[in-house]
Protein backbone atom coordinates (compact mmCIF):
# COMPACT_ATOMS: atom_id res chain seq x y z
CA UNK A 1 0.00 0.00 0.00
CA UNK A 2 2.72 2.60 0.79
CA UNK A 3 4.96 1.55 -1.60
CA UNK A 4 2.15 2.20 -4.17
CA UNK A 5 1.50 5.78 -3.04
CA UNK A 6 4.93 6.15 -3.25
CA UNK A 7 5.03 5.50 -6.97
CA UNK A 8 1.77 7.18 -7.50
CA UNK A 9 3.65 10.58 -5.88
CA UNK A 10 6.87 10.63 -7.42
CA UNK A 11 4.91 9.97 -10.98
CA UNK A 12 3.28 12.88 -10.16
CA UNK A 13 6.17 14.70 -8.68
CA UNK A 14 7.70 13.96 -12.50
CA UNK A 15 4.73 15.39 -14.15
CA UNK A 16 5.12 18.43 -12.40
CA UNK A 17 8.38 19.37 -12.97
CA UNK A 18 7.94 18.61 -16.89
CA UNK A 19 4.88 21.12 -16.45
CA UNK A 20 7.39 23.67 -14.48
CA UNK A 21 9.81 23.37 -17.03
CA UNK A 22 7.46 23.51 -20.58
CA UNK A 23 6.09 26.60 -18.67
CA UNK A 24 9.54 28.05 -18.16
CA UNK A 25 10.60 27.72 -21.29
CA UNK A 26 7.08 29.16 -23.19
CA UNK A 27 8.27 32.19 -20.92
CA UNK A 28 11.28 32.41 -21.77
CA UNK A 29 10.61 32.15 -25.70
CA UNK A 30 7.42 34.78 -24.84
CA UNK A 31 8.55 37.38 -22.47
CA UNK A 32 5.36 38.82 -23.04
CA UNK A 33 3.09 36.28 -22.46
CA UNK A 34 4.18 36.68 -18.59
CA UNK A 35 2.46 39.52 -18.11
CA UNK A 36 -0.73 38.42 -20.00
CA UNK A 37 -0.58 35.31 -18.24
CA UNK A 38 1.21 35.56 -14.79
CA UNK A 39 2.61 32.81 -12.69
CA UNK A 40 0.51 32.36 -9.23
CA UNK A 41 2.34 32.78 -5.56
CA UNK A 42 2.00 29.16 -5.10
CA UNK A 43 4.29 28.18 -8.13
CA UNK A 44 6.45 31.04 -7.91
CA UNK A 45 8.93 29.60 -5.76
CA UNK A 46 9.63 26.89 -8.63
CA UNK A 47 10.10 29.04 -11.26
């Protein structure tokens, strides 16, 4: 049982970061989509 949450939570963990990092990058390649379409508080500390 643990051992499957554990797997369930670092798949998601991996998810995650994938969706941190394709929404760094669409920032980076559109500065101006930041302001159009900011990042919230919660998610600001992995960006």
């Amino acid at each position: 049982m643990i051992s499957k949450l554990e797997a369930e939570m670092s798949e998601m963990r991996g998810k995650y970061y994938e969706a941190v990092h394709y929404i760094r990058q669409l920032h980076l390649a559109y500065p101006d989509a930041v302001d159009a379409n900011p990042v919230t508080d919660e998610l600001e500390q992995d960006f």
